[in-house]
Each structure stands twice: as structure tokens, then as C-alpha cells.
Protein backbone atom coordinates (compact mmCIF):
# COMPACT_ATOMS: atom_id res chain seq x y z
CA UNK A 1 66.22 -43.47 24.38
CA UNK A 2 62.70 -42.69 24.81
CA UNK A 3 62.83 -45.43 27.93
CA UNK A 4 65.40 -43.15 29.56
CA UNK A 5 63.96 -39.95 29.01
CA UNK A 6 60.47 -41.11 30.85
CA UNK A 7 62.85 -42.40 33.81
CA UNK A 8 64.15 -38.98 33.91
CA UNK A 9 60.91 -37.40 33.86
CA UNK A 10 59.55 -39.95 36.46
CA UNK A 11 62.23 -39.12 38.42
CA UNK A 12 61.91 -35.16 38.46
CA UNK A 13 57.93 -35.69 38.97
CA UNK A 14 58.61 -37.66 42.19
CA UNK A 15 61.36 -35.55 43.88
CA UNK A 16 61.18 -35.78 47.29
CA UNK A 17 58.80 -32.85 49.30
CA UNK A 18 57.54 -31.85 45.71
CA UNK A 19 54.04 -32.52 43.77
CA UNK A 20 52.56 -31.48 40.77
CA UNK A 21 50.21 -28.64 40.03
CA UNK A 22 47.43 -29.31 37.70
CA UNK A 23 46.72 -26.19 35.88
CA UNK A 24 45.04 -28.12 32.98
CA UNK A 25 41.43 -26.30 33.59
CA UNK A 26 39.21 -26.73 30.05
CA UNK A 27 37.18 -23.07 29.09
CA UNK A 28 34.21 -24.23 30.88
CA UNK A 29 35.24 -25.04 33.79
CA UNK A 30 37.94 -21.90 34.07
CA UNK A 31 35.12 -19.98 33.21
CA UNK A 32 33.02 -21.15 35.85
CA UNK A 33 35.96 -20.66 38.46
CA UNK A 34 36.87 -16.90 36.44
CA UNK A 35 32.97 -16.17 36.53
CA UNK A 36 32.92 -16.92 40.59
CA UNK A 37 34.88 -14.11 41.06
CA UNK A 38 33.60 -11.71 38.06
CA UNK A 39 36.74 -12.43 35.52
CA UNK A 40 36.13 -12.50 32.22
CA UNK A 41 37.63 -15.71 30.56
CA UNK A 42 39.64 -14.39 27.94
CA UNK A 43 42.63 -15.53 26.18
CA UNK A 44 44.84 -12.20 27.67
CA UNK A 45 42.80 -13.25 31.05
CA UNK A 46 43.87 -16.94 31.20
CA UNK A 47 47.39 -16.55 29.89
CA UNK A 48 47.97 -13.39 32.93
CA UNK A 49 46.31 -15.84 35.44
CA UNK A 50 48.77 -19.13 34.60
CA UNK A 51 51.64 -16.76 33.80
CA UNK A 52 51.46 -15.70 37.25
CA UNK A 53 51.33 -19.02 38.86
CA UNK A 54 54.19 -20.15 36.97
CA UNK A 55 56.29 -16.90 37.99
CA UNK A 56 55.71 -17.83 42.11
CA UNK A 57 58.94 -17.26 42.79
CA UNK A 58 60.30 -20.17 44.69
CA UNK A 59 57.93 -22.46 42.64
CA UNK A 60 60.38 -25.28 41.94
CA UNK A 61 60.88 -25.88 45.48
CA UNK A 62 57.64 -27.96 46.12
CA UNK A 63 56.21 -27.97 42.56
CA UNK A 64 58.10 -30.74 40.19
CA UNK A 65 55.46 -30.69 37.18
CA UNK A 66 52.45 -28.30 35.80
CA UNK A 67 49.67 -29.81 33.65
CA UNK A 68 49.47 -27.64 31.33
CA UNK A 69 45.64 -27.44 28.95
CA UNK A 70 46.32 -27.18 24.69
CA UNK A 71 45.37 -23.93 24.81
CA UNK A 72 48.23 -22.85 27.32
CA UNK A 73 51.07 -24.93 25.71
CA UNK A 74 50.77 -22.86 22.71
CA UNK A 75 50.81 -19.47 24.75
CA UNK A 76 53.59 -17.27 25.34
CA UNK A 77 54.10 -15.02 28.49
CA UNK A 78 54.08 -11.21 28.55
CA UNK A 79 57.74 -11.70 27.73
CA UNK A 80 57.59 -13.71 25.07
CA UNK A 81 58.53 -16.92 26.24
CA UNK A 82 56.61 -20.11 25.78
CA UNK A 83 54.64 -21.12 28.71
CA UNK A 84 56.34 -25.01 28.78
CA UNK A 85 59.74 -23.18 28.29
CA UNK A 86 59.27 -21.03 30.84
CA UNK A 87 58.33 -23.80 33.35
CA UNK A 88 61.44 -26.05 32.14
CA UNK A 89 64.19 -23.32 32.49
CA UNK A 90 62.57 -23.23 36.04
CA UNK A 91 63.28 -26.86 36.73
CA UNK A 92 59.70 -27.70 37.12
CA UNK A 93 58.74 -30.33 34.25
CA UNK A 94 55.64 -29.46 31.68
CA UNK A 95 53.17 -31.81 31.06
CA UNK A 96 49.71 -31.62 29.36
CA UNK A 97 46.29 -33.03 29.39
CA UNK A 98 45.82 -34.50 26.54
CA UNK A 99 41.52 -36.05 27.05
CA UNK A 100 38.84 -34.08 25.41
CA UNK A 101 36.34 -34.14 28.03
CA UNK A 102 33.65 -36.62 29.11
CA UNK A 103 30.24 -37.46 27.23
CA UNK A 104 27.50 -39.35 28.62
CA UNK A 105 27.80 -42.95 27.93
CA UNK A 106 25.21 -44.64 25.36
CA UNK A 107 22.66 -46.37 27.26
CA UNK A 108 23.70 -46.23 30.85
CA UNK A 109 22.79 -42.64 32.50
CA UNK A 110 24.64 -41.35 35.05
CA UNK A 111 27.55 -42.51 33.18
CA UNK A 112 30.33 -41.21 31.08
CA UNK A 113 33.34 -41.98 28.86
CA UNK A 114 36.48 -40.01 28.15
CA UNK A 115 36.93 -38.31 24.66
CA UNK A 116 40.40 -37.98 22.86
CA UNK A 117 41.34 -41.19 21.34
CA UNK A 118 40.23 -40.15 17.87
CA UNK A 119 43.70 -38.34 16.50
CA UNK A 120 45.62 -38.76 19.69
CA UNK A 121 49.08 -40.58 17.95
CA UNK A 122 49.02 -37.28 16.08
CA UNK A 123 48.56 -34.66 18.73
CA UNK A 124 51.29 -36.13 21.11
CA UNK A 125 53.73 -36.25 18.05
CA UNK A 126 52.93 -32.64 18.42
CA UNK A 127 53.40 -32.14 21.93
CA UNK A 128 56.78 -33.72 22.55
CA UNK A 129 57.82 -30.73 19.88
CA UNK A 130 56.13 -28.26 21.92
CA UNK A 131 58.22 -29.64 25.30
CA UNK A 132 55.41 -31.45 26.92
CA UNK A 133 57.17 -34.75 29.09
CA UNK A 134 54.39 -36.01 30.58
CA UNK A 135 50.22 -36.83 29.35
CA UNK A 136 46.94 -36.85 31.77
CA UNK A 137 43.91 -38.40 30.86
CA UNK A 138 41.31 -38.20 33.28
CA UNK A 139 38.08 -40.59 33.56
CA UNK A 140 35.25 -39.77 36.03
CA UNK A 141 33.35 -42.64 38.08
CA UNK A 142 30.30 -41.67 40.11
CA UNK A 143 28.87 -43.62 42.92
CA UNK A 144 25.01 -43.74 43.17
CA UNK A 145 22.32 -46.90 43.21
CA UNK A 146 23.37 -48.95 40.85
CA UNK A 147 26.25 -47.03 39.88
CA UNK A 148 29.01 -47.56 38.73
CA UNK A 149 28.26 -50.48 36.04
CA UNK A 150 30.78 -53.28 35.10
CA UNK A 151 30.48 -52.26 31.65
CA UNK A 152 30.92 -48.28 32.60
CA UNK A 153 33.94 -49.08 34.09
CA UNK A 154 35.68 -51.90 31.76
CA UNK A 155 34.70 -49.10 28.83
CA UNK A 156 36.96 -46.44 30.90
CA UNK A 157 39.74 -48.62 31.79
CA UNK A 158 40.28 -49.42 28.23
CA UNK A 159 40.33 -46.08 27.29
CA UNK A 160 43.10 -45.70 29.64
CA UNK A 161 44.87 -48.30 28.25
CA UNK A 162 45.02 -46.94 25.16
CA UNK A 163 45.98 -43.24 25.82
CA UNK A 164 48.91 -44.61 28.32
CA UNK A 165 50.48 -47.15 25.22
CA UNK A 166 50.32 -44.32 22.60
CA UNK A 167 51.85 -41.74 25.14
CA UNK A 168 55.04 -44.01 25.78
CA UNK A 169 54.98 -44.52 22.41
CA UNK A 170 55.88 -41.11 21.56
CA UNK A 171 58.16 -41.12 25.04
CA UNK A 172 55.82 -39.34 27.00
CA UNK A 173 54.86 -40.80 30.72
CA UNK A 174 51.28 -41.42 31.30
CA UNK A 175 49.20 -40.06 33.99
CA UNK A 176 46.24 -42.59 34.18
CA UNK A 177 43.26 -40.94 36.87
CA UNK A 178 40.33 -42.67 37.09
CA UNK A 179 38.84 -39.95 39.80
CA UNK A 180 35.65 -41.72 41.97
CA UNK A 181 33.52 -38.58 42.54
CA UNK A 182 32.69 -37.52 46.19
CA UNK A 183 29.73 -36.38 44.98
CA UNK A 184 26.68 -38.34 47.03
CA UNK A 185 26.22 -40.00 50.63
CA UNK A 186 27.96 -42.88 50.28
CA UNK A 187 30.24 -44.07 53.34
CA UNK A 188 33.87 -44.54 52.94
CA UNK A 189 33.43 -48.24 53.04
CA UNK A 190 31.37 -47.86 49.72
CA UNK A 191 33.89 -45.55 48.71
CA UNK A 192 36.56 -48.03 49.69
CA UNK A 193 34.91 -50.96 47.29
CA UNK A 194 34.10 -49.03 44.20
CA UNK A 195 37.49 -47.55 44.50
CA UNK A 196 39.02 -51.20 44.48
CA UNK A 197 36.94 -52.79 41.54
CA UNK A 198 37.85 -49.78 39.61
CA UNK A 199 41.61 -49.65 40.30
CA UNK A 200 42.08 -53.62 39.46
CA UNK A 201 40.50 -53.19 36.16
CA UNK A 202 42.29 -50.56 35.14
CA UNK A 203 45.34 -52.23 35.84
CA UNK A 204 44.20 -55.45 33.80
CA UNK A 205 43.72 -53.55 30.86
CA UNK A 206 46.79 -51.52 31.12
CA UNK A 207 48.84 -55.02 31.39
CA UNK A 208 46.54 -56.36 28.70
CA UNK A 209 48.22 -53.12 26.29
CA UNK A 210 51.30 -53.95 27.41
CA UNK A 211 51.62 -50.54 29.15
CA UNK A 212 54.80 -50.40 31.32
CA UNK A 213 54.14 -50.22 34.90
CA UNK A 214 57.35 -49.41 35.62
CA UNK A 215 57.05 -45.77 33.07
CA UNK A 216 53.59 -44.76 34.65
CA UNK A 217 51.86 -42.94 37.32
CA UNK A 218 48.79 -43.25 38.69
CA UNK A 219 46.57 -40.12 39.82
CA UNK A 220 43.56 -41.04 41.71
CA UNK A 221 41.57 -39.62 44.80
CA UNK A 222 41.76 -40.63 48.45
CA UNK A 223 39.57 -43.24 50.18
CA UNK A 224 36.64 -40.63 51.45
CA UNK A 225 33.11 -40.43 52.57
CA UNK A 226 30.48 -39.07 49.89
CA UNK A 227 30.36 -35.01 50.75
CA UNK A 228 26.56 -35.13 51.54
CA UNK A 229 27.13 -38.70 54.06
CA UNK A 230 25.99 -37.41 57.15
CA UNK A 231 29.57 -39.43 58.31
CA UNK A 232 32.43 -37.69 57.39
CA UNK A 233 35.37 -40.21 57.92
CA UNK A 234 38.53 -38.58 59.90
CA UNK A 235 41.26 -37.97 58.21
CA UNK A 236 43.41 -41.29 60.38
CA UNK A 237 40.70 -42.95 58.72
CA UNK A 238 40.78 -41.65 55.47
CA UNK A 239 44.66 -42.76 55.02
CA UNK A 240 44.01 -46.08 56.07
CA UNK A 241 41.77 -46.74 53.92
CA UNK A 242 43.28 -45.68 50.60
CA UNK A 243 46.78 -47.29 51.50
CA UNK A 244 44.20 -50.28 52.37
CA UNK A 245 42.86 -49.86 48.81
CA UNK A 246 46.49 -49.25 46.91
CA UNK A 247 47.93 -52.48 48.64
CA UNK A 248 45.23 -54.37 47.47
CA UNK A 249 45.36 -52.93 43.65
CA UNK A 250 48.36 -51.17 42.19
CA UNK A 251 51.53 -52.94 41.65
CA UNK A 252 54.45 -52.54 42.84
CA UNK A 253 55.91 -51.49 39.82
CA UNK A 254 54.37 -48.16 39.12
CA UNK A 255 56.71 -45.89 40.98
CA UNK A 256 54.21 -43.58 42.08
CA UNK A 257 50.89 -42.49 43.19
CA UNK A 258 49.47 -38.38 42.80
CA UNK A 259 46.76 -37.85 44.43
CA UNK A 260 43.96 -35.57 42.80
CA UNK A 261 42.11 -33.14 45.50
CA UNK A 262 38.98 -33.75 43.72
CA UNK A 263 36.99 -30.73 45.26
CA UNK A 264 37.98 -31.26 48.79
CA UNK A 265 39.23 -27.99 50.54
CA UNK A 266 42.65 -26.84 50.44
CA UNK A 267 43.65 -26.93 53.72
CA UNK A 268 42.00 -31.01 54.49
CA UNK A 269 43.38 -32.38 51.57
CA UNK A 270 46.61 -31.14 53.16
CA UNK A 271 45.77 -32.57 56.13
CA UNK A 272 44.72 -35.63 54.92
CA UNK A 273 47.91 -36.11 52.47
CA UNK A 274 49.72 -35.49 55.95
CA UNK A 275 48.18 -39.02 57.93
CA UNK A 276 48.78 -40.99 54.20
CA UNK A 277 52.56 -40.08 54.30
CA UNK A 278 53.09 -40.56 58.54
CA UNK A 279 51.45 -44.18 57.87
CA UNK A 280 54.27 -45.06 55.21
CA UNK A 281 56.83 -46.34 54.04
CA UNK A 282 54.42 -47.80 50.74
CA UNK A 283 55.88 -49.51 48.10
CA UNK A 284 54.99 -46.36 45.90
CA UNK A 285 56.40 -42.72 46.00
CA UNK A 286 53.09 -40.64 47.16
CA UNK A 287 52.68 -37.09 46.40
CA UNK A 288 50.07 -34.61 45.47
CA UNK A 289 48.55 -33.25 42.06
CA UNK A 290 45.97 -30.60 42.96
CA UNK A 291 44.63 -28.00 40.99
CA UNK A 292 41.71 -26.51 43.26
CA UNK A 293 43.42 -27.32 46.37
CA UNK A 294 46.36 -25.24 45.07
CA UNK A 295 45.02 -22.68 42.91
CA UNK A 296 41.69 -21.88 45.13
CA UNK A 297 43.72 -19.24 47.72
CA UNK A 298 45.85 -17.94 44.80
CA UNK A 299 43.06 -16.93 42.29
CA UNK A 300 40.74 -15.45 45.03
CA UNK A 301 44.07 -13.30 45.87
CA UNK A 302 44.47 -12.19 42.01
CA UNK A 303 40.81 -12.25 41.09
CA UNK A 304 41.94 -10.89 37.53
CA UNK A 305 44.36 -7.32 38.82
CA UNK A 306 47.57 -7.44 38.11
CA UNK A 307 48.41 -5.35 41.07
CA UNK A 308 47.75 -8.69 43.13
CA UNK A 309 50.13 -10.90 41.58
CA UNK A 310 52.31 -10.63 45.02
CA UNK A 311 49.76 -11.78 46.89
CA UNK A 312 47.96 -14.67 44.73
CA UNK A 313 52.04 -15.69 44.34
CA UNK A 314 52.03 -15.62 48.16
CA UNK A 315 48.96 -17.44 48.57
CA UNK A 316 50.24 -20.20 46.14
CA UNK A 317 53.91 -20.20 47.84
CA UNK A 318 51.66 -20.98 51.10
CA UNK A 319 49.73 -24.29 49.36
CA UNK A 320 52.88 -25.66 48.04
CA UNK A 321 55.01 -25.42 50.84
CA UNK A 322 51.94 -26.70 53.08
CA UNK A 323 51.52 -30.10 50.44
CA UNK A 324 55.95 -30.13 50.36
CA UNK A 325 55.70 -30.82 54.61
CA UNK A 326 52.85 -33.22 54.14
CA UNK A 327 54.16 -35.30 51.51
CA UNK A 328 57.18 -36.03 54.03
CA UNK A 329 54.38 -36.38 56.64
CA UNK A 330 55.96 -33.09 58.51
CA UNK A 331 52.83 -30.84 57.82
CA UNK A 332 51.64 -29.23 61.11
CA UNK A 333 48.96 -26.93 61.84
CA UNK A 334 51.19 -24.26 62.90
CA UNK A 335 52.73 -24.33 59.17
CA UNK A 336 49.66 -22.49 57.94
CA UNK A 337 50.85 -19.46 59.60
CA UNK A 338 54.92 -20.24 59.57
């Protein structure tokens, strides 16, 4: 039964010309985005803001899931209806991020691990009541001298392993994103290798804990040059490097790859999503999950007035339908403006 259900849920998560939004911001770093714009993060605040993302009308046309954050799972809307409700009568699929954060790793600066594991069995028990279908757990690998370390990385991947077995335990399909920052001048080829070593652990550990391949997704970032490389990569080169990288690393099994935006600007990560899909067919399904490269246009639209909510829903309408042509590789610069 609990096989099935994470089929279905794979399924709906990989529809054709759809992606997922990630709308799974902690209170830091909504704050920080909120405080850009001179919002005050409050509960009302944050439940008004996602509320009106998740009322775009049209939503469910290019948007299969949401990642939803613990504090927005337990929310209702203005209307009384539970945020992960309200997303599932819509036909889009609720999810939620279910890591606690990083810390900086003992004895190796520069370097982090993911927290979450300590109660985790527990907490997903409690999110399959509250409607969740899907889990995230994110993991964050810079590049610098030296970095990233063997150990830095074999500690992550195991985490991952972990928080993917207990979430199809409970029935719930794992997200597993080990994101390499952009942060840094490193070249794409550097990019390109740390991207690889990472990606084939990961997957050794995950078939170490007997993690099904074939009830997973992977969310990672594209193949790209470090922002401050005085090279930036074009995007042709971009996608052939990370299919490059994902024939050389994920199996065949998992049925799909979502690809995080990881600070790059809204309308390039479109762009570059567009080459990746016009270089297919891969052996995956390939599709988006962005939260900046979504949200950014939106919440400058609202900034935090109700009276904008047309507009930041217009503005979001605009991002999805943009990521919907590229994932088909049918995005065009002219569909900015359509």
C-alpha cells in the first residue's frame, strides 16, 4: 500500500510541463527575504504571503507539488482551510521539509552537516496525518581550497540515507538535495568534479540503506561556474555538463531529477532548464523545484499589501508558465512577454 501511494505521488510530482515550488523558507531566511523589502515576518505575515501563492489561480497547471516548512503545514488560510488541504483539493501535491538546518561540522571549517535525524520517525508519523506526500532534506556542499573533504561529504550522504529510509518507511517519497553552492570562482569544470564525487556517494549510501531508487527523487543544482569566476559558462554549456554529470552518477532507476535554482536569477535558470530539456531524451524525468527563482517576481509584486495579491499572483502565473515551456524544452524569449 504504502509502495503504491509513493508511485502515485511520484507520478503527480513528475507530470509532464509541471515542477514543484519550494515554499519551505525557515524564519531566518524568510525574514531576510521579508526584511529586503520592509515586511515584518510575522505569523499573520507569512501565512497571507504563502496563502497567496497557493491561491494563483491557474496554479496546478505548471505547479505539481509545494514544499511546504512545519510552521505552514499547521496553518490555516483566511478561510479556514488547512494550507496542505488547500493545495490537495487543487490537485497540486503537499510536501514538507522535514531537515532542521545546517551546523558547522566538528573539526573541518567551512563545513556543515544537516540537522533533523534526532526524532524524525516521529515527526513524519505526524506529517502523513497532516497530508504531507512527499519529504526534502537538503545538505549544502561548498567548493573552496581544500573543500569539500571526503569525510564532509561521506558524513552528508549518510545523513541522506537515513532521512530517505525512514521517509518511505512511513510512505512518504524522499527528496534527497545535496545542493553544491555557487558561491566562489571556481570554473564549471571544478564544478563538474565536485558535483560527481558528491552525487556517487550519495548514491552508495542510499543503496547501502536499502533506499529504493525506484520511490525517490533527486533535487540537485545544475553544472555551473562559481558566481564570482570571472568565466561564466553559457547556458549550451551549462546543460551539457550536468546531463554529463547525471549520466555518469544517478541510476537509472530514480525516475526523476528537480533541479534547485540555488540563487541563480529567475529568468537564467529558466533559460538554462530550457538547453537541459532540448538536449534530452535522459533516462530521468527532469523538471524544476525553485523557490527564489519562482517566488522572487511574486513577493517583490506583494511586498506585504494585500491590495497586490493580483499582481504577485500574476507575477508567479508568469514563472510557472515560463519553467512549464522549458521543462518541454519549448521556452522562448518571447514567452516572457506572451
Amino acid at each position: 500500500m504504502k509502495t503504491k501511494t509513493m508511485e502515485a505521488s511520484i507520478e503527480a510530482l513528475l507530470a509532464p510541463g509541471k515542477g514543484i515550488l519550494a515554499a519551505d523558507e525557515s524564519f531566518p531566511t524568510i525574514e531576510k527575504r521579508f526584511k529586503e523589502l520592509g515586511i515584518e515576518s510575522t505569523e499573520d505575515n507569512r501565512r497571507a504571503y504563502r496563502e497567496m501563492l497557493f491561491t494563483t489561480p491557474g496554479l496546478a497547471e505548471n505547479i505539481s507539488g509545494v514544499i511546504l516548512f512545519d510552521e505552514t503545514i499547521r496553518q490555516n488560510t483566511s478561510k479556514g482551510v488547512n494550507m496542505a488541504a488547500l493545495l490537495a483539493e487543487r490537485g497540486i501535491v503537499p510536501g514538507i521539509k522535514v531537515d532542521g538546518g545546517t551546523a558547522a561540522l566538528p573539526g573541518f571549517p567551512g563545513e556543515k552537516f544537516t540537522l533533523g535525524l534526532d526524532g524524525l520517525r516521529e515527526r513524519l508519523a505526524e506529517y502523513v496525518a497532516l497530508g504531507a506526500k512527499f519529504t526534502k532534506w537538503r545538505a549544502v556542499i561548498p567548493i573552496g581550497e581544500g573543500l569539500p573533504t571526503h569525510a564532509a561529504v561521506k558524513a552528508n550522504a549518510a545523513q541522506h540515507a537515513l532521512y530517505a529510509a525512514l521517509s518511505q518507511e512511513a510512505g512518504l517519497v524522499p527528496i534527497v538535495e545535496p545542493e553544491i553552492l555557487m558561491d566562489g570562482d571556481h570554473t564549471i569544470a571544478r564544478c563538474e568534479e565536485v558535483a560527481t564525487s558528491v552525487l556517487r556517494r550519495v548514491f552508495e549510501e542510499l543503496e547501502e540503506h536499502r533506499v529504493s531508487l525506484e520511490h525517490m527523487l533527486l533535487k540537485t543544482g545544475m553544472i555551473l561556474s562559481g558566481e564570482e569566476c570571472q568565466v561564466q559558462a553559457p547556458a549550451a554549456e551549462v546543460a551539457s555538463a550536468t546531463l554529463r554529470c547525471f549520466r555518469r552518477t544517478v541510476p537509472t532507476a530514480v525516475p526523476g531529477i528537480v533541479f534547485l535554482s540555488g540563487g541563480q536569477p529567475d529568468v537564467p535558470a529558466t533559460q538554462r532548464l530550457n538547453e537541459i530539456a532540448r538536449m534530452g531524451p535522459s533516462p530521468w524525468k527532469i523538471t524544476f523545484s525553485y523557490g527564489r527563482a519562482l517566488q522572487d517576481p511574486s513577493l517583490k509584486a506583494w511586498a506585504g499589501h494585500a491590495k497586490n495579491a493580483a499582481a504577485a499572483q500574476a507575477a508567479l502565473q508568469l514563472r510557472a508558465k515560463c519553467n512549464g515551456l522549458a521543462v518541454r524544452g519549448a521556452y522562448k524569449d518571447e514567452s516572457e512577454t506572451a
